[in-house]
Structures are given as structure tokens and as C-alpha cells.
Protein backbone atom coordinates (compact mmCIF):
# COMPACT_ATOMS: atom_id res chain seq x y z
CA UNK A 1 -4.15 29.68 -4.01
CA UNK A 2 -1.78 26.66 -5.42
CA UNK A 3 0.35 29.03 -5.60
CA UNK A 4 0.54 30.75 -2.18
CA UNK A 5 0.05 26.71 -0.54
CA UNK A 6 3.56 25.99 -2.24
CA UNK A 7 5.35 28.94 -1.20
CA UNK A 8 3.89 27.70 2.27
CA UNK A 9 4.55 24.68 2.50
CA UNK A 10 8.17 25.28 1.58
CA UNK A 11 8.32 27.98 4.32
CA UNK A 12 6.86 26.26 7.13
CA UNK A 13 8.85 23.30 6.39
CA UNK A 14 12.46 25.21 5.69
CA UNK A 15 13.00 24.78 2.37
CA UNK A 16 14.69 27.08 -0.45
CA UNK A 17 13.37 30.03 -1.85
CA UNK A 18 10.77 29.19 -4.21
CA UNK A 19 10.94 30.48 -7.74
CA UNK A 20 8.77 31.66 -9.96
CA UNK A 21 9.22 29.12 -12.01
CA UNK A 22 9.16 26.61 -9.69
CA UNK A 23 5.99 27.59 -8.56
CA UNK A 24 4.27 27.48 -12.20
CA UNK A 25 5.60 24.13 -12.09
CA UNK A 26 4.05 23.01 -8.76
CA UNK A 27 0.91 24.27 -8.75
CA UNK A 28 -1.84 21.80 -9.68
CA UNK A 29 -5.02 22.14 -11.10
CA UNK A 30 -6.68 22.91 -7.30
CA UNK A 31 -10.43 21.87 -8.64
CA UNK A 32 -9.50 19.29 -10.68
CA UNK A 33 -7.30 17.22 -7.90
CA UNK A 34 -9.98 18.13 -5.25
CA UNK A 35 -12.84 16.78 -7.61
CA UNK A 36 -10.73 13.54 -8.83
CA UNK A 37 -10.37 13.18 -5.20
CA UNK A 38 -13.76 13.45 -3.61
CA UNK A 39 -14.64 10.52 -6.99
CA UNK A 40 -11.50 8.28 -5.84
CA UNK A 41 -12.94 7.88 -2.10
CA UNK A 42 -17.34 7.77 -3.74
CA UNK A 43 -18.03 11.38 -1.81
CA UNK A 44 -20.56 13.55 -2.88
CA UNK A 45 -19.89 17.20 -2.92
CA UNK A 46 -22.55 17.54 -0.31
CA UNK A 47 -21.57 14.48 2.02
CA UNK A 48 -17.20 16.07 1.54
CA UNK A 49 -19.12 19.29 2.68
CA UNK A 50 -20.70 18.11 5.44
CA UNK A 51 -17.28 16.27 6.92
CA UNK A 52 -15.76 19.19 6.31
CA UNK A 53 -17.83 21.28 7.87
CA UNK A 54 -18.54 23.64 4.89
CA UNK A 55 -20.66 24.83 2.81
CA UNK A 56 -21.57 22.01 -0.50
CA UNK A 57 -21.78 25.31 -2.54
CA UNK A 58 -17.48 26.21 -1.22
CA UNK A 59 -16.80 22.46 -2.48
CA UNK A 60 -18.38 23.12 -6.10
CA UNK A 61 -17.15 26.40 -6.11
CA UNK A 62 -13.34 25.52 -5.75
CA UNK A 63 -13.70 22.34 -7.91
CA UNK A 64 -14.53 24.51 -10.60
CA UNK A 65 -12.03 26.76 -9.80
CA UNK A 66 -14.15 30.17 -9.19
CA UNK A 67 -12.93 30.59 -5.80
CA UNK A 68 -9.20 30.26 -4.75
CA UNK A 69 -9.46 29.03 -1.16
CA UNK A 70 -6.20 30.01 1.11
CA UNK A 71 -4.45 27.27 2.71
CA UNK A 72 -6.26 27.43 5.99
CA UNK A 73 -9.74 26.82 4.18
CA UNK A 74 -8.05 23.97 1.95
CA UNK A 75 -6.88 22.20 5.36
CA UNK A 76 -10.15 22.73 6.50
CA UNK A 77 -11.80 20.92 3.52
CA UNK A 78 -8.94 18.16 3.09
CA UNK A 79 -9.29 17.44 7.05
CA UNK A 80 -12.56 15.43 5.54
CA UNK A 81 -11.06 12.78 3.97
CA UNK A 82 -8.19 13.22 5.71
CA UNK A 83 -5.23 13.72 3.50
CA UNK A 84 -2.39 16.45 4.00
CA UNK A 85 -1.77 19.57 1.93
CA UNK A 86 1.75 18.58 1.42
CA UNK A 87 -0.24 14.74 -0.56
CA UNK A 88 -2.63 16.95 -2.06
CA UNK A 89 -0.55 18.98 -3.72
CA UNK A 90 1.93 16.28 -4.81
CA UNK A 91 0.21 12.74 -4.56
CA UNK A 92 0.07 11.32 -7.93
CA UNK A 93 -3.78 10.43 -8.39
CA UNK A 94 -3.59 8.08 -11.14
CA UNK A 95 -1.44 4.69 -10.52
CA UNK A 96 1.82 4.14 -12.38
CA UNK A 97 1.40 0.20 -12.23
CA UNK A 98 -0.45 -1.91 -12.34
CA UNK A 99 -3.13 -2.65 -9.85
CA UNK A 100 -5.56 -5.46 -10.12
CA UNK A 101 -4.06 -9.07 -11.22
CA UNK A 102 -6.17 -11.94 -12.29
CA UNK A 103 -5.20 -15.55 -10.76
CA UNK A 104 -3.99 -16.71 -13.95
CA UNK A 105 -1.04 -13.64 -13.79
CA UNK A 106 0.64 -14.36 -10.99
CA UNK A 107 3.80 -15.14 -11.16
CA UNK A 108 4.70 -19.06 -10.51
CA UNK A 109 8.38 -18.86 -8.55
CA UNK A 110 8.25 -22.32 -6.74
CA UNK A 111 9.04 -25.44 -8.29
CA UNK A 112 7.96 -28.91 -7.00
CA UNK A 113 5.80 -29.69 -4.32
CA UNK A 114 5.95 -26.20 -3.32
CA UNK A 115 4.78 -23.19 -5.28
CA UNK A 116 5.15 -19.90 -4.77
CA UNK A 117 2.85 -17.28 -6.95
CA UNK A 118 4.65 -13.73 -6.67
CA UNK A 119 1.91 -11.15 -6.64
CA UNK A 120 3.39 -8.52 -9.32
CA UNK A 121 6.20 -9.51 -12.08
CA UNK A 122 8.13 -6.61 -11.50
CA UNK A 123 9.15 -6.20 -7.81
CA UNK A 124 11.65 -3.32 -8.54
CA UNK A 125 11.07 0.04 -5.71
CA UNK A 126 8.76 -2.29 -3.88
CA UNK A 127 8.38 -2.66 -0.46
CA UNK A 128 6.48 -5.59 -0.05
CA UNK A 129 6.57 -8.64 -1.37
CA UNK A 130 2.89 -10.79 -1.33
CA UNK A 131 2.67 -14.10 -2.37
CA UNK A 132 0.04 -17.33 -2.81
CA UNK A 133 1.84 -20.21 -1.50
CA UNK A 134 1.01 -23.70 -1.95
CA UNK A 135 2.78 -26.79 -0.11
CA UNK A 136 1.92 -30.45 -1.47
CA UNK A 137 1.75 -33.17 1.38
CA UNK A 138 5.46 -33.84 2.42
CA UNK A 139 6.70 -30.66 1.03
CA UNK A 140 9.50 -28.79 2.32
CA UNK A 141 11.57 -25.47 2.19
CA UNK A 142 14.45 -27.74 2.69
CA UNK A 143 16.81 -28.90 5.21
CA UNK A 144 18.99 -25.89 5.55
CA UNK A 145 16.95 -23.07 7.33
CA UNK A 146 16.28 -20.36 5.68
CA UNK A 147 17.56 -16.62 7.09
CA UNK A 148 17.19 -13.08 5.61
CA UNK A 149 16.73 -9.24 6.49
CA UNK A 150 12.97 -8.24 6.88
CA UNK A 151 10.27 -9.49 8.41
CA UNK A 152 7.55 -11.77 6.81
CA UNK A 153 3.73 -12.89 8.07
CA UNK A 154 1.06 -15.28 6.41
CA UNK A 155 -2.19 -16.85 7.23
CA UNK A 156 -2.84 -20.45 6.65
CA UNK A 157 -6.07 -20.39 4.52
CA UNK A 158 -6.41 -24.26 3.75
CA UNK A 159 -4.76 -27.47 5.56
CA UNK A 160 -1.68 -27.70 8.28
CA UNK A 161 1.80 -26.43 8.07
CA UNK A 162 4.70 -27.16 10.63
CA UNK A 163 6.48 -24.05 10.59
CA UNK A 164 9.87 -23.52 12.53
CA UNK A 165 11.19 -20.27 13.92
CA UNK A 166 14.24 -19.57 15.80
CA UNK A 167 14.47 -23.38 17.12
CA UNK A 168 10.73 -23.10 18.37
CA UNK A 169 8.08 -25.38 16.10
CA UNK A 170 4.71 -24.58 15.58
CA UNK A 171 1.72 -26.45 13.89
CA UNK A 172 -0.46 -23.54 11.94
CA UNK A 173 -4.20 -24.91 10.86
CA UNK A 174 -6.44 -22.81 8.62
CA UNK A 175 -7.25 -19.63 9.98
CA UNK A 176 -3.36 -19.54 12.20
CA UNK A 177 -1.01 -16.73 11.48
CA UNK A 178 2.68 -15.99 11.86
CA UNK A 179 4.84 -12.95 12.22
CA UNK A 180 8.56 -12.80 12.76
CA UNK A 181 11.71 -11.45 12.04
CA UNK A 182 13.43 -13.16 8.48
CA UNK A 183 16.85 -12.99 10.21
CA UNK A 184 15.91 -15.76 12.50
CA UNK A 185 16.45 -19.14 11.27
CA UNK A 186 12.96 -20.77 9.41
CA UNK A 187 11.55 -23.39 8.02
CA UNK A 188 8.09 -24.84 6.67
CA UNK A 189 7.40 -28.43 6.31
CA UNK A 190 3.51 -29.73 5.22
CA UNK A 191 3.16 -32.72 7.51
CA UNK A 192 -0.25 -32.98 6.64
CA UNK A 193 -2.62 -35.22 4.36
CA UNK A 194 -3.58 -31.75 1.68
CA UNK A 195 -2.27 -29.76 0.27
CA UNK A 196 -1.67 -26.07 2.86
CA UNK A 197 -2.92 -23.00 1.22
CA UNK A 198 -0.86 -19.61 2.55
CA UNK A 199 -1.25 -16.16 1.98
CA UNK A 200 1.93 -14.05 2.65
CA UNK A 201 3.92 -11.37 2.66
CA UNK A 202 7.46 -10.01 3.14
CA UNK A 203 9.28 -6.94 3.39
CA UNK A 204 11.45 -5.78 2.11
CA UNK A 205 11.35 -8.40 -0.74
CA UNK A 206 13.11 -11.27 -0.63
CA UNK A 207 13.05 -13.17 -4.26
């Protein structure tokens, strides 16, 4: 069936001819992905059955690859996660990089009174930018606003921060948010007595 979802998949969706070869090449282990799956999101083969509306004997029967379900059946049993043939068949299952980072690896970009923790070392292809941000009492981005492409948002976790957008001033306490676009002119300034705790993030990227 990997075989025949390729060929179409590139047919409904205009693409060139598919080769044989290129077809060897695509087609994924059908069981194996659907099994890895149905682990990744803690489903049984009986409660993936039951969303799908299908038998838990079809689900064991195509994860061990004794039955080659066509591509309206494998829509039918993908519809119960949801996830699309076209992921299915081309979603890379395991992560490339790295996932999980402990407190003690983020990466310290600030300097100061202000510190900025970078969540990730290695911000190359990505398309967010997350950070831990910590502002002494008194501390400032500076005098000259800052202005970028993207668009950033935060929550204040701990303390008070002054934040100015676009000639407007706000005072966030824990629990406040922002959103706006980077390309206005910006600002933080802690005018409080603690130090203000932020969680934030940025895209695209901006250090």
C-alpha cells in the first residue's frame, strides 16, 4: 500500500511521474510508523481503533504488516489521531535535536542587570526564539529603543516591568502578558523593588 499512497499523493497533488525507484525510496515501513505512532501519542491499539472507528484486530494487523490497507482505509485510521497521509508518510518520527534542556543549559546572552537565557545553543533553521529573562531592580534595555522584524510576546512570571511600545507605556505585574509587532519601537525598564522574572519568545529570531 506505501507504495500505491505515494503514487497518490503525487497524483492528486500534481506532481511528476513517480519512478520506480523513487517509490522504493519513499515507501516507509507502513506498520512500523503506524505502531511508533500510536506509542508517541500513549494509544492503545484498541483505544486508536475505537477513534478510528475500526476494528483493534485492522490496527494489529497493519502494524505488523499482514494486511496492506489502501489509502482510503489508512485516512480512515490516521483521521484518529489526526495526522495527514502526506506527515505520515514523510514526518520524521524521531527528533534531530535536541529536546529537553535542564536550567543549568541554557544559554546566558545578557550581561549586567539584565540576563537573557536563550532556550537552545544553536538557533540555526529556527523559527522561534524562547528565552528566560531576568531584569535586576533599575535595569534597562537601554535608552535607544529597540526595533526589529517579527513579532515577540512574554508573560511576567515574578515582579513589575515598565514596558514601552510604539510611544504607549505599560506597567506588566506577574501574571501580565504582551504581544506586538518587533518593528515598533520598544523598550523594558524594571522600576520595581525585585528582581522581574519573564518568559518569552520571538519569531523569527532575533539574537
Amino acid at each position: 500500500m506505501a507504495k500505491d499512497a505515494v503514487r497518490s499523493f503525487r497524483r492528486a497533488h500534481g506532481g511528476p511521474p513517480v519512478s520506480a525507484a523513487d517509490v522504493e525510496a519513499a515507501a516507509p515501513d507502513i506498520g512500523a510508523r503506524l505502531r511508533e505512532l500510536r506509542t508517541m501519542h500513549g494509544l492503545s491499539q484498541r483505544e486508536l481503533a475505537k477513534r478510528a472507528g475500526v476494528t483493534n484486530g485492522t490496527i494489529s494487523l497493519i502494524e505488523q504488516n499482514r494486511i496492506s490497507p489502501s489509502v482510503g482505509s489508512l485516512k480512515k485510521v490516521l483521521d484518529g489521531f489526526p495526522i495527514s497521509i502526506a506527515d505520515f508518510l514523510t514526518l520524521d518520527l524521531k527528533p534531530r535535536t535536541k529536546v529537553f534542556y535542564q536550567a543549568k543549559e541554557l544559554r546566558e546572552i545578557g550581561s549586567g542587570p539584565v540576563s537573557f537565557r536563550l532556550v537552545g545553543r544553536d538557533m540555526r533553521d529556527r523559527a522561534i526564539q524562547m528565552m528566560h529573562e531576568r531584569y535586576q531592580p533599575g535595569a534597562d534595555t537601554g535608552e535607544d529603543m529597540l526595533s526589529h522584524t517579527g513579532e515577540e510576546c512574554g508573560i511576567v512570571v515574578a515582579g513589575l516591568i515598565e514596558l514601552t511600545v510604539g510611544g504607549e507605556t505599560k506597567r506588566l505585574v506577574a501574571g501580565d502578558a504582551y504581544y506586538f509587532d518587533s518593528r515598533l519601537p520598544h523598550r523594558w525598564r524594571n522600576t520595581g523593588t525585585i528582581d522581574c522574572v519573564i518568559v518569552s519568545a520571538c519569531t523569527p529570531p532575533s539574537f
